[in-house]
C-alpha atoms as a PDB file:
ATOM      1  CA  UNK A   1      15.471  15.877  95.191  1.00  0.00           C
ATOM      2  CA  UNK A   2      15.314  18.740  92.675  1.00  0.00           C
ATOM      3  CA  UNK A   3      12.595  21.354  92.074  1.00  0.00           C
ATOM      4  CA  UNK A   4      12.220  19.682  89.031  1.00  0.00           C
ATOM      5  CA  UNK A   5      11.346  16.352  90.486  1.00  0.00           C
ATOM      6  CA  UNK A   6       9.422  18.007  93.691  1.00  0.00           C
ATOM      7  CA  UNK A   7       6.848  19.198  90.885  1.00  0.00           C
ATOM      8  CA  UNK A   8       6.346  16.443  88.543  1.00  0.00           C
ATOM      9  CA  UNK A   9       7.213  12.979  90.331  1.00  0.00           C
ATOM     10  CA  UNK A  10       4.379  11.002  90.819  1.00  0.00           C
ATOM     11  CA  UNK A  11       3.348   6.776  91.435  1.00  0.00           C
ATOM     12  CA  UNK A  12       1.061   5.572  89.136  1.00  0.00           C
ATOM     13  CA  UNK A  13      -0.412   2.322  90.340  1.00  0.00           C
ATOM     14  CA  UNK A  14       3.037   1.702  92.095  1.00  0.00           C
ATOM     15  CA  UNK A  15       5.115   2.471  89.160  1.00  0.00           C
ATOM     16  CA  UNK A  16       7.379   5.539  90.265  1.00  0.00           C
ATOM     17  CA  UNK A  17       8.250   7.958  87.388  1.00  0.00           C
ATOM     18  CA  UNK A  18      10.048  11.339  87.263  1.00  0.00           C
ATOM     19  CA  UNK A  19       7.040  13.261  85.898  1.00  0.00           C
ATOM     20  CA  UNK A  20       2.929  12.303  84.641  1.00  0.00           C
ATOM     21  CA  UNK A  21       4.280  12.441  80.676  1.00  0.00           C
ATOM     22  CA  UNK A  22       4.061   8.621  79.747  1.00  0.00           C
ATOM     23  CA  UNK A  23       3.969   8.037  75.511  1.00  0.00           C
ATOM     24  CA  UNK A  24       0.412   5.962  74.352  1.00  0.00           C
ATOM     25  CA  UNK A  25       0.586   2.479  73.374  1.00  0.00           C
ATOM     26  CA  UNK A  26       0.971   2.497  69.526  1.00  0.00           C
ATOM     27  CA  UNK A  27       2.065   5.458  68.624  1.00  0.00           C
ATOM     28  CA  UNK A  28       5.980   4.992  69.944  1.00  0.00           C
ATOM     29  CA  UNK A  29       6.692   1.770  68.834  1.00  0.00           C
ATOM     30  CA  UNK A  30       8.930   0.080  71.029  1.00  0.00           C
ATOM     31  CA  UNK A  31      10.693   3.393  71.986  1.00  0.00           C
ATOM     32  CA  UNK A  32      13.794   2.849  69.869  1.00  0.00           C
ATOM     33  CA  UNK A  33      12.253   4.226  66.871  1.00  0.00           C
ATOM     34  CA  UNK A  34      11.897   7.408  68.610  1.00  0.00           C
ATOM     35  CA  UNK A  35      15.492   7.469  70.324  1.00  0.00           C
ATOM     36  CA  UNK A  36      16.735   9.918  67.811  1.00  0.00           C
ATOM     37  CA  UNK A  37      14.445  12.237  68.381  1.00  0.00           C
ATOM     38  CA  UNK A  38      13.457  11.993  72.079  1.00  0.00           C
ATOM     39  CA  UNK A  39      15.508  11.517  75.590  1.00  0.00           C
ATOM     40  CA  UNK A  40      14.153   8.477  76.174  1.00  0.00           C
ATOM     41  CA  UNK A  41      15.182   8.942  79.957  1.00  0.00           C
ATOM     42  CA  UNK A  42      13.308  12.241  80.379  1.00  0.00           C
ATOM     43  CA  UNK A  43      10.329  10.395  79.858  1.00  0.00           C
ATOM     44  CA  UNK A  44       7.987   9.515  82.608  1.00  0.00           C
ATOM     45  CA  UNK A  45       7.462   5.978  81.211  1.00  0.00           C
ATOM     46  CA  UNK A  46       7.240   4.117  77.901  1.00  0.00           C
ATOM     47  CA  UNK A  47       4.088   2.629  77.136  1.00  0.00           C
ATOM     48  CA  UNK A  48       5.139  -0.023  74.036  1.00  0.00           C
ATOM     49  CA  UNK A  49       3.065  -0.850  71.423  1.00  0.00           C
ATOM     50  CA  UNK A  50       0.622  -4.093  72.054  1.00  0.00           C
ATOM     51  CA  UNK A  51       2.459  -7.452  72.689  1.00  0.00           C
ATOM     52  CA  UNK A  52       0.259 -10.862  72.431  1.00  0.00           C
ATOM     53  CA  UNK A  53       0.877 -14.495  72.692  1.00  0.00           C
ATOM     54  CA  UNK A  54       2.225 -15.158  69.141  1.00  0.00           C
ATOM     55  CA  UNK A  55       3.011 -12.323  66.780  1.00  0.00           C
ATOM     56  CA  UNK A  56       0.513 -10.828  64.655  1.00  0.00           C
ATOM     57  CA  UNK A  57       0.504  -9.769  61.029  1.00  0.00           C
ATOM     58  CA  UNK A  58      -1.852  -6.994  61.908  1.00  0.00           C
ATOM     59  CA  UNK A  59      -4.663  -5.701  59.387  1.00  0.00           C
ATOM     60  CA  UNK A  60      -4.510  -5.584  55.553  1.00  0.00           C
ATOM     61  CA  UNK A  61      -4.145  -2.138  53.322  1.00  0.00           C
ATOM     62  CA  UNK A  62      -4.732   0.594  53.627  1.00  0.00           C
ATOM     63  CA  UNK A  63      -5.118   0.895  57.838  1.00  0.00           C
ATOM     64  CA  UNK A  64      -4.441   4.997  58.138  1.00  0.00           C
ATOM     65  CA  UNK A  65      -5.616   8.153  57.128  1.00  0.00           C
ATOM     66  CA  UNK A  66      -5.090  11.385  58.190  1.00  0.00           C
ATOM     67  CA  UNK A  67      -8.592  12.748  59.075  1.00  0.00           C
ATOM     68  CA  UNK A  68      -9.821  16.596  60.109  1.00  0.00           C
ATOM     69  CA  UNK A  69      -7.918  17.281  63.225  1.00  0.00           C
ATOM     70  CA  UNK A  70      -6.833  13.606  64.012  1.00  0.00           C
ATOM     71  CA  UNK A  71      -6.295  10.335  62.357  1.00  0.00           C
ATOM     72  CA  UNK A  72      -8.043   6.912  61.873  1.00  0.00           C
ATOM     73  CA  UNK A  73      -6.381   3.818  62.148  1.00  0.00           C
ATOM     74  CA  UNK A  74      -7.175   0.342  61.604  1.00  0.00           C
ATOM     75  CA  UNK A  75      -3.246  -1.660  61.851  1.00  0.00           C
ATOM     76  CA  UNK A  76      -5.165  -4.685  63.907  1.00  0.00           C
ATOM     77  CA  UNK A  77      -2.429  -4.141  66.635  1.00  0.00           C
ATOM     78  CA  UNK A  78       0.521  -6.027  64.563  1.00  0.00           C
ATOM     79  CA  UNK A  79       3.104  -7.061  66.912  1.00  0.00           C
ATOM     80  CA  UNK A  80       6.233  -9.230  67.023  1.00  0.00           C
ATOM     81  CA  UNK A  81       4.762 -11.665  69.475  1.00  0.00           C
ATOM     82  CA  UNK A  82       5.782 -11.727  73.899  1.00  0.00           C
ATOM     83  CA  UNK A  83       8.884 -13.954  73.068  1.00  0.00           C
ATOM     84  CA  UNK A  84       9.702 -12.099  69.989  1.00  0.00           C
ATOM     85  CA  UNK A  85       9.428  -9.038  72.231  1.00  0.00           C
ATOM     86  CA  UNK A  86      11.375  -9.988  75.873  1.00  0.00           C
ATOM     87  CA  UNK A  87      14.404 -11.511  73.200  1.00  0.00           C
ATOM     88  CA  UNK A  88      14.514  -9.041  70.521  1.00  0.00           C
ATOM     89  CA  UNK A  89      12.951  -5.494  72.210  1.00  0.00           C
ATOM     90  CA  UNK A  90      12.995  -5.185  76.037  1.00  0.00           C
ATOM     91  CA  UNK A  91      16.519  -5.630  75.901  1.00  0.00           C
ATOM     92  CA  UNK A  92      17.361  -2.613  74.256  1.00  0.00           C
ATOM     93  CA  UNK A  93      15.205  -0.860  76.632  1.00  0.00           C
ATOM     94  CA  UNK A  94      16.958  -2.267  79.756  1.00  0.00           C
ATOM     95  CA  UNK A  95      19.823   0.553  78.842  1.00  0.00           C
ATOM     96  CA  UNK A  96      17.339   3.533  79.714  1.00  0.00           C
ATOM     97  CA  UNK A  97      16.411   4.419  83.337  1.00  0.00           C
ATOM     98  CA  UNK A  98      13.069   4.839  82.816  1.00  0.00           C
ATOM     99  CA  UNK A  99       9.624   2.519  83.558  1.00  0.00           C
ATOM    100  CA  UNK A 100       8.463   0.375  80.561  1.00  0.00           C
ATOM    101  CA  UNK A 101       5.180  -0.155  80.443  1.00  0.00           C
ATOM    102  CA  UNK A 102       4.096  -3.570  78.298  1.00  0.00           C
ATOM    103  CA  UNK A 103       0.151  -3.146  76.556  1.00  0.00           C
ATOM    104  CA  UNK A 104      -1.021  -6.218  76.557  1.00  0.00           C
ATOM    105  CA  UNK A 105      -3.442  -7.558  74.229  1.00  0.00           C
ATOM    106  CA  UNK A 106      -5.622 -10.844  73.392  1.00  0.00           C
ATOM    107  CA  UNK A 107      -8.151 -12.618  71.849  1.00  0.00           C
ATOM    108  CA  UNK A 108      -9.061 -14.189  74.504  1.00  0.00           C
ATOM    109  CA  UNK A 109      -8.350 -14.531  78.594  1.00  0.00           C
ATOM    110  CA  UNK A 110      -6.145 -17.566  78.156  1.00  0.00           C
ATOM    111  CA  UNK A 111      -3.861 -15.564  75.805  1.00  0.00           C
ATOM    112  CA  UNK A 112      -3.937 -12.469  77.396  1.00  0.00           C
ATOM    113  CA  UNK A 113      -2.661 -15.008  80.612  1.00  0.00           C
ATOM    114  CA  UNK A 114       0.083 -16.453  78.606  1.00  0.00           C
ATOM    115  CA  UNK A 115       1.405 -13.313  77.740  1.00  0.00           C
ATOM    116  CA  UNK A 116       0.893 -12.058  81.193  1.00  0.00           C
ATOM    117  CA  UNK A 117       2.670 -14.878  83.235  1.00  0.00           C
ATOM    118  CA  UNK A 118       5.891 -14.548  80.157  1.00  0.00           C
ATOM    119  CA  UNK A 119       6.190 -10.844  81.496  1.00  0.00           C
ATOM    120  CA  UNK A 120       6.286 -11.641  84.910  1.00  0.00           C
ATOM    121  CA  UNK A 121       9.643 -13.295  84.608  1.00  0.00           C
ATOM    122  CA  UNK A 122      10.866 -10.670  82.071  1.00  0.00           C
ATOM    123  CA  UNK A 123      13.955  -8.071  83.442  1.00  0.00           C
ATOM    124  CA  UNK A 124      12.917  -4.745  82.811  1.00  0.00           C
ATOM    125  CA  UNK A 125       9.303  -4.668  83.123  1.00  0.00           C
ATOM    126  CA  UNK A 126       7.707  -1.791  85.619  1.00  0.00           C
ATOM    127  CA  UNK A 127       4.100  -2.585  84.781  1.00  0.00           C
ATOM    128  CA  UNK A 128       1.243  -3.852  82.056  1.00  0.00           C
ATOM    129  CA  UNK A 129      -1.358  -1.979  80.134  1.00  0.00           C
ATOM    130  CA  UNK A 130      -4.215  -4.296  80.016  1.00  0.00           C
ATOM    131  CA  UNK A 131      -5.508  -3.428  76.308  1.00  0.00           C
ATOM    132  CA  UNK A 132      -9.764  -4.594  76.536  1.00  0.00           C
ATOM    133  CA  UNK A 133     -10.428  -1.794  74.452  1.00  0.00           C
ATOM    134  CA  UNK A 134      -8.950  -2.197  70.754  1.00  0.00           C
ATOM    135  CA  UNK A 135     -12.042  -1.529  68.275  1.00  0.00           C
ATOM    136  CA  UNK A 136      -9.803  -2.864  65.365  1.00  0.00           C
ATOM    137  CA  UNK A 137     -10.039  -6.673  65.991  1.00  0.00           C
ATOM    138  CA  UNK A 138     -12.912  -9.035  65.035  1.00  0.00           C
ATOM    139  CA  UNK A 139     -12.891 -10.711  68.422  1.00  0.00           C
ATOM    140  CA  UNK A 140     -11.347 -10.244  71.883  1.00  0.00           C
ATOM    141  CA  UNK A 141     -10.287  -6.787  72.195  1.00  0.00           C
ATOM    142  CA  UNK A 142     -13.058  -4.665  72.974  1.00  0.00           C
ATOM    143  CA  UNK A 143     -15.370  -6.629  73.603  1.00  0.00           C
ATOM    144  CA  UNK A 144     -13.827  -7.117  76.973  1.00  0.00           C
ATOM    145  CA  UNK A 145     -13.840  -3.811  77.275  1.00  0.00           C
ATOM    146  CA  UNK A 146     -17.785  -2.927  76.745  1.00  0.00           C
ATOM    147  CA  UNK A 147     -19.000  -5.455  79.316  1.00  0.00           C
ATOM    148  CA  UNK A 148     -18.933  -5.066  82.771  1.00  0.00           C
ATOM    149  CA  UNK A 149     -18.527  -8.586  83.725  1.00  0.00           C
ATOM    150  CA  UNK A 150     -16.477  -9.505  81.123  1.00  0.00           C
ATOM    151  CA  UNK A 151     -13.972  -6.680  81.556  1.00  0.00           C
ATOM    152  CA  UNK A 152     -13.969  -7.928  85.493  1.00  0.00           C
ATOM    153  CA  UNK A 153     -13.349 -11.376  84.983  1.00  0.00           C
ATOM    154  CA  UNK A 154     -10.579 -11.062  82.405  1.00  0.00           C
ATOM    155  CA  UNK A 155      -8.953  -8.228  84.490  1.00  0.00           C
ATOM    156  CA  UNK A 156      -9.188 -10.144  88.024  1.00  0.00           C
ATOM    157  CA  UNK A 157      -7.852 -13.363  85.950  1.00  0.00           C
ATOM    158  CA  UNK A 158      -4.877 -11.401  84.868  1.00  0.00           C
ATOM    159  CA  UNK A 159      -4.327  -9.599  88.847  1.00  0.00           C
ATOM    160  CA  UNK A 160      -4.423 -13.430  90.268  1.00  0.00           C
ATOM    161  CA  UNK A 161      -1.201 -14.277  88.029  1.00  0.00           C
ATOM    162  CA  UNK A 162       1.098 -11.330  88.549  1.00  0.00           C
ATOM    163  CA  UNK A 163       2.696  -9.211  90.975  1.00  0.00           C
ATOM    164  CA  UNK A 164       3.256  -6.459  88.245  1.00  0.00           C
ATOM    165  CA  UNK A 165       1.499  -3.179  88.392  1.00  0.00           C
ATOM    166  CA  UNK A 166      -1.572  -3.512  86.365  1.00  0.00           C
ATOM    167  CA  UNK A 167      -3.128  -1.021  84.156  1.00  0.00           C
ATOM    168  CA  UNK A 168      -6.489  -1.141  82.439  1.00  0.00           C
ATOM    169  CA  UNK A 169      -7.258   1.018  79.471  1.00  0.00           C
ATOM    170  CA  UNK A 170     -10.998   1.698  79.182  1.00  0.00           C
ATOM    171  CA  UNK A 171     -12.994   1.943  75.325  1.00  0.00           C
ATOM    172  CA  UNK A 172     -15.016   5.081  74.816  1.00  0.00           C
ATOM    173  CA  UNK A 173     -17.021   3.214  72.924  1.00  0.00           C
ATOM    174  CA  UNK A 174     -19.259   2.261  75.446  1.00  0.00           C
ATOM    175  CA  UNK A 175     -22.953   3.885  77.233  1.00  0.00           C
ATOM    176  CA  UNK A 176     -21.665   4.023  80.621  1.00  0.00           C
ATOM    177  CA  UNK A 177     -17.605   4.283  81.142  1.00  0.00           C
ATOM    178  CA  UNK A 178     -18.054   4.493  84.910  1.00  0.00           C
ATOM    179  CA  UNK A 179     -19.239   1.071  84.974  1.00  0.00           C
ATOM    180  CA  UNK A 180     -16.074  -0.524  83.321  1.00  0.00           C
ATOM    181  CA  UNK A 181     -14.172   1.624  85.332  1.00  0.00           C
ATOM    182  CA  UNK A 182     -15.969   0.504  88.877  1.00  0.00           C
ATOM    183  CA  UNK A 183     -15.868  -3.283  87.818  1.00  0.00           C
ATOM    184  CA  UNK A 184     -12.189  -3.327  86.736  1.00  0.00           C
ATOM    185  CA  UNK A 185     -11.243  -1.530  90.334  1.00  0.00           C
ATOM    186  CA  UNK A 186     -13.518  -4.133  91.883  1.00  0.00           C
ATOM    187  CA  UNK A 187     -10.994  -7.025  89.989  1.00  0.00           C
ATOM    188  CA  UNK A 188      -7.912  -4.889  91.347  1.00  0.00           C
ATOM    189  CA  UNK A 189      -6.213  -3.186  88.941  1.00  0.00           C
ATOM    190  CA  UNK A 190      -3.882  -0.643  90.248  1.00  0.00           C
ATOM    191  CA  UNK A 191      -4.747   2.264  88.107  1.00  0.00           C
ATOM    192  CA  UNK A 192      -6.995   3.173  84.440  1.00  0.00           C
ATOM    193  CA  UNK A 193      -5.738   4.690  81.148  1.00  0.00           C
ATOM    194  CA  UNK A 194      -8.440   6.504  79.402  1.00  0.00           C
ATOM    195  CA  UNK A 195      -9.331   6.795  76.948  1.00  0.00           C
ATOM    196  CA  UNK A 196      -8.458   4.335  73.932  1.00  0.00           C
ATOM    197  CA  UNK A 197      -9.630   5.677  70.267  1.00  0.00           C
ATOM    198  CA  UNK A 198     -13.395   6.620  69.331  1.00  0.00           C
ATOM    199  CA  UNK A 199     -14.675   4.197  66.493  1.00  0.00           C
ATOM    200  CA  UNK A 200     -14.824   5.923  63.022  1.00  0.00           C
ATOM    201  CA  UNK A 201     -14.656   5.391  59.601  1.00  0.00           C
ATOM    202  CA  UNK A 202     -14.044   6.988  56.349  1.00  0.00           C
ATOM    203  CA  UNK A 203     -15.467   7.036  52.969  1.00  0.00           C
ATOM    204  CA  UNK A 204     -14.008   7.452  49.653  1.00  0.00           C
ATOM    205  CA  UNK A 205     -17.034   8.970  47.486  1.00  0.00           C
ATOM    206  CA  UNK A 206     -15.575   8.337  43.772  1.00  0.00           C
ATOM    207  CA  UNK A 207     -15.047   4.736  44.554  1.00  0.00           C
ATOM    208  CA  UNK A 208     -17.982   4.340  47.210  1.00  0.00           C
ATOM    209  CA  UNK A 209     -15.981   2.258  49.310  1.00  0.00           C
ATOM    210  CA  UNK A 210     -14.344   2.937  52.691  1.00  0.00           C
ATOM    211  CA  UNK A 211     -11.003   3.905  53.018  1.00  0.00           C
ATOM    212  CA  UNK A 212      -9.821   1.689  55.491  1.00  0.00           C
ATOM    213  CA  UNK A 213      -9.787  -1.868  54.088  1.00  0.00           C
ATOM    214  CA  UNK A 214     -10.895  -2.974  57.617  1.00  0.00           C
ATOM    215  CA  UNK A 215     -14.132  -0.611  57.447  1.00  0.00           C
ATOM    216  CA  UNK A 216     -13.750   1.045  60.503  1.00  0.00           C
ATOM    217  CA  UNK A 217     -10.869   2.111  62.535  1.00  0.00           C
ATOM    218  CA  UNK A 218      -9.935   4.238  65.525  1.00  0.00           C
ATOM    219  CA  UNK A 219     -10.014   7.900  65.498  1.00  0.00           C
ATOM    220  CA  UNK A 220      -7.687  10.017  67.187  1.00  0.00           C
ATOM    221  CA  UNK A 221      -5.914  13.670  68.219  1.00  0.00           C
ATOM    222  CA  UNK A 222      -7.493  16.567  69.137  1.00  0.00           C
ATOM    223  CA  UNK A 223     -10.489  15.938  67.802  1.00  0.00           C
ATOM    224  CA  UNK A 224     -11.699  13.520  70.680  1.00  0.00           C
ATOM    225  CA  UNK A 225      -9.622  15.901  73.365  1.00  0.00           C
ATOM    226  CA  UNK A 226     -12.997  16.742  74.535  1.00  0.00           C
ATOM    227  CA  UNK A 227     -14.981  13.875  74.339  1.00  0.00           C
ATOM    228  CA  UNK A 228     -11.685  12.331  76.764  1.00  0.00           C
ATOM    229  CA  UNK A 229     -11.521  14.817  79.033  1.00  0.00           C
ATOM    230  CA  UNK A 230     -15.561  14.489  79.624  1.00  0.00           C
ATOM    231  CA  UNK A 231     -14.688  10.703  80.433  1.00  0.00           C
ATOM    232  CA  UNK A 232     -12.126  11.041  82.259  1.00  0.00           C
ATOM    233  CA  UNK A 233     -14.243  13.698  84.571  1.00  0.00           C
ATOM    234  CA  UNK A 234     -16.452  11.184  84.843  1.00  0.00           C
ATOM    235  CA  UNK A 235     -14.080   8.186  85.909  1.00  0.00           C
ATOM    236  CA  UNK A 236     -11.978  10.628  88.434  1.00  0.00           C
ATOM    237  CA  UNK A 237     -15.770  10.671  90.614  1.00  0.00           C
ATOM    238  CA  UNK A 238     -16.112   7.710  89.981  1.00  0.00           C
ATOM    239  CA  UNK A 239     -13.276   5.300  91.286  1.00  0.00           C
ATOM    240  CA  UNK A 240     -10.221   6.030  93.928  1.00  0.00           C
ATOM    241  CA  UNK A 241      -7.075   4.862  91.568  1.00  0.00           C
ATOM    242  CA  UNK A 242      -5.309   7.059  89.735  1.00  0.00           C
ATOM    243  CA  UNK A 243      -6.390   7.520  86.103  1.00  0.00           C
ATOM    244  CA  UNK A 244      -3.817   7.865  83.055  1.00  0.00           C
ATOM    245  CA  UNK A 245      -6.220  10.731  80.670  1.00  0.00           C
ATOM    246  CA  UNK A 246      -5.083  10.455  77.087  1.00  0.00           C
ATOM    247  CA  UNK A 247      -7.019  11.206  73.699  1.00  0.00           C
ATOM    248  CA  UNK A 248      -6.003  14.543  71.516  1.00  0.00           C
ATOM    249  CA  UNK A 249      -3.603  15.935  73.766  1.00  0.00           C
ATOM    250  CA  UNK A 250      -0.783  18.136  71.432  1.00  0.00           C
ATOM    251  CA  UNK A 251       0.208  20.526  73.923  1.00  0.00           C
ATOM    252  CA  UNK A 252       1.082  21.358  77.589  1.00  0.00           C
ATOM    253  CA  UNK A 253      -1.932  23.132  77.885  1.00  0.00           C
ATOM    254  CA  UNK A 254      -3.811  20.398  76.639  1.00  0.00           C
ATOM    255  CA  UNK A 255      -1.880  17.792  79.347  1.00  0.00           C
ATOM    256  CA  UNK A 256      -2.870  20.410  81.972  1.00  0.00           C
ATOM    257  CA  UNK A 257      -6.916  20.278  81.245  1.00  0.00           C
ATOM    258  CA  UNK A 258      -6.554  15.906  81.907  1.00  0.00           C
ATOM    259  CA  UNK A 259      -5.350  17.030  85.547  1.00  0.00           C
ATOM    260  CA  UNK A 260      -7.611  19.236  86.355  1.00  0.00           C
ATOM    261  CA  UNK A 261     -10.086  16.609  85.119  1.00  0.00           C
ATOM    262  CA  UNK A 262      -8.796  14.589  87.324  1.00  0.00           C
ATOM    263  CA  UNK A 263      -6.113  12.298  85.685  1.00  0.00           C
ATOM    264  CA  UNK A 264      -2.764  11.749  87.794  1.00  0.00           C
ATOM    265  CA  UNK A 265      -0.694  11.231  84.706  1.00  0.00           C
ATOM    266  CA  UNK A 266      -0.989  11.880  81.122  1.00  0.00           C
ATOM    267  CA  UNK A 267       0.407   9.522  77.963  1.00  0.00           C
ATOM    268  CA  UNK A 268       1.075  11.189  74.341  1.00  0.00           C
ATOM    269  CA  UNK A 269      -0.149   9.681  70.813  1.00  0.00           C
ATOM    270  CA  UNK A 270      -0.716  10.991  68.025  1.00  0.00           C
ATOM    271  CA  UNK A 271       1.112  14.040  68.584  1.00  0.00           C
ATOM    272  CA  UNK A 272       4.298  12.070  68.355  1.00  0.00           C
ATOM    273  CA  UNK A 273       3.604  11.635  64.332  1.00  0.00           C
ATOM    274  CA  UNK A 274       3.125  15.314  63.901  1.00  0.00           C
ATOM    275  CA  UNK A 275       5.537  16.336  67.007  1.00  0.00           C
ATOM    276  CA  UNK A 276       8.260  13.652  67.688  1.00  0.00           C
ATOM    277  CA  UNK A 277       9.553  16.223  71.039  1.00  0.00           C
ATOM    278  CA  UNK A 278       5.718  16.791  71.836  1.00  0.00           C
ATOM    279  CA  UNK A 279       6.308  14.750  75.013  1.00  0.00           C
ATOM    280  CA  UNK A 280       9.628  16.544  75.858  1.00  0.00           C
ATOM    281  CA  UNK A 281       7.192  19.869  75.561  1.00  0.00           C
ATOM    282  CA  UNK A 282       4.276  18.916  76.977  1.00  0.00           C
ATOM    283  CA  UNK A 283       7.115  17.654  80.380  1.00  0.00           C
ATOM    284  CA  UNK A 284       8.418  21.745  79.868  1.00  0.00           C
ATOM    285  CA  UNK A 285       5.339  23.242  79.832  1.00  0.00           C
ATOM    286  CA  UNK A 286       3.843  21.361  82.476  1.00  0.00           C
ATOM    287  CA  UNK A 287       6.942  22.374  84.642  1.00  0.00           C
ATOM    288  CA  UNK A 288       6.017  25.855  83.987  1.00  0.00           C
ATOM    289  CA  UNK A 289       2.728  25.926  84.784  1.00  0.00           C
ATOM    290  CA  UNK A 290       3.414  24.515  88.044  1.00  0.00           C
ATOM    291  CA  UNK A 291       6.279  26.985  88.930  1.00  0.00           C
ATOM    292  CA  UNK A 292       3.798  29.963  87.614  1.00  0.00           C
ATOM    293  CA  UNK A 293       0.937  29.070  89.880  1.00  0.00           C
ATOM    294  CA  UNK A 294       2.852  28.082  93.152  1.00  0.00           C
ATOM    295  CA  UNK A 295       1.987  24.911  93.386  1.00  0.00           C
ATOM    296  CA  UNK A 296       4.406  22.689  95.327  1.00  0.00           C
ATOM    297  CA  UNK A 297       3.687  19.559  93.365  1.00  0.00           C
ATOM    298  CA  UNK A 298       1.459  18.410  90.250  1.00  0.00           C
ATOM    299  CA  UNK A 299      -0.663  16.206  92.590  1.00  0.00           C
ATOM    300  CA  UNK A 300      -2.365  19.774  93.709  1.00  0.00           C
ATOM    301  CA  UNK A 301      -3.727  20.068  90.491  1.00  0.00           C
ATOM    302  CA  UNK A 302      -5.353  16.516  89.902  1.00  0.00           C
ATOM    303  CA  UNK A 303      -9.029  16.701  90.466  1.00  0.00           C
ATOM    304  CA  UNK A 304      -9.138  20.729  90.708  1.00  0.00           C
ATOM    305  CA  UNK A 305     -11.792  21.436  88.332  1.00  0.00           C
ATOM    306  CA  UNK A 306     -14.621  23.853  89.722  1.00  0.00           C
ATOM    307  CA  UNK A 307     -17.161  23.154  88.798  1.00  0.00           C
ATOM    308  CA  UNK A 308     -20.997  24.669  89.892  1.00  0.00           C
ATOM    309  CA  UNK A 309     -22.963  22.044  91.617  1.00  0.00           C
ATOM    310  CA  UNK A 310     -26.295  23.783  90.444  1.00  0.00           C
ATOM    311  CA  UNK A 311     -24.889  23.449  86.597  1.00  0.00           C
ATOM    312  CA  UNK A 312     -24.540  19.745  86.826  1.00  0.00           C
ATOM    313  CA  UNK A 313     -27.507  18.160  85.683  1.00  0.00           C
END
């Protein structure tokens, strides 16, 4: 094993990958639209856009904007459906040594199940994303995700039907995150991905309508960085599996705050629209940071903030 590999390797919820830089469900596609631009094999996984039961037309015009530091988005998580994905996407994937991660989304348990037991069988699949925190659907989605006994049963549904690694990605959007986060442990999911988007919206003040035509929409990049890191904080003391911190992060620098927060691995968004080799430099400078301070391996750093017991209150 290289330096390299000594530093960054880490297993996240079973899944083994090279190093923590994993790319955020919808904001890579289903990797190939970023192959021209990005090793896909230097990644440390591939996190694919959200698959459910049939496909999905997504949300009507106009669904983004570009907002002040970050980005609102309301595409209702349009997808080409499991079957359309293990025939027409996965495939393509299978030529890349590198963990695909499938985000998995639903309107309800049974079809998050459906899609669930499809993957199961599918060659090429290192783990799922459980997706109970989407605010851009009218039902399902997040409201899994804002109820602690919801978010258990669907997620301890889902653990009794696979053998995969199992992900949960936890809403923001919510009074107490440490309470999803305890409950969907409790269920057994292997490890947490926080945090999905804040819920925003945007107004257009000639028309006096909103810009999205859904209303509202998820709000992203570096403006939530700190609101993320805060919950992520707050998860790491809170549970014992490792967490995935996402939510503004542009820069190593950036990747580096979400482990000393306390997250074991980090996945990129919206910096791949402004930065398609923002994952390839976020890997670097991680890499650097490491070798600079000594440290023998990035698990040193997870969980190293210090922090004044007297100025928690």
């Amino acid at each position: 094993m290289d330096t390299a590999a000594q530093l960054l390797s880490v297993n996240i919820g079973g899944i083994e990958m090279r190093n923590p830089v994993m790319t955020a469900s919808g904001t890579f596609g289903y990797g190939s639209e970023y192959a021209n631009f990005v090793d896909l094999n230097r990644l440390g996984a591939i996190v694919v856009k959200g698959v459910t039961s049939v496909p999905w037309p997504g949300n009507p015009m106009q669904r983004i904007m570009e907002t002040p530091s970050g980005m609102l988005n309301a595409i209702g998580l349009q997808n080409v459906g499991v079957d359309g994905f293990i025939s027409e996407k996965l495939p393509y994937l299978r030529d890349f040594n590198v963990p695909v991660i499938v985000n998995v989304c639903g309107k309800t348990v049974e079809e998050y199940l459906t899609v669930v037991e499809k993957l199961n069988t599918a060659d090429g699949v290192a783990g799922i994303e459980l997706n109970i925190s989407c605010p851009n659907l009218d039902c399902g989605g997040m409201s899994f995700g804002v109820d602690a006994t919801l978010a258990y049963e669907l997620v301890k549904a889902v653990r009794a039907v696979t053998h995969l690694p199992l992900l949960v990605k936890l809403s923001p959007n919510v009074t107490d995150i440490t309470e999803i986060a305890r409950a969907v442990e409790d269920a057994g999911t292997d490890a947490l991905s926080a945090i999905n988007t804040l819920l925003g919206m945007a107004i257009n003040v000639e028309t006096r309508r909103p810009e999205l035509a859904n209303v509202t929409g998820g709000l992203s990049g570096p403006a939530i960085k700190p609101v993320a890191l805060r919950l992520v904080w707050e998860v790491y003391k809170s549970v014992s599996i490792p967490i995935v911190g996402m939510g503004g992060i542009m820069t190593a620098t950036d990747a580096i705050e979400f482990f000393i927060a306390g997250a074991s691995a980090v996945a990129i968004g919206t910096a791949n629209f402004v930065n398609p080799q923002a994952s390839m430099e976020v890997v670097k400078g991680i890499h650097a940071y490491l070798k600079e301070a000594d440290m023998g391996s990035i698990k040193e750093l997870v969980g190293s903030l210090q922090v004044d017991p007297a100025a928690i209150v």
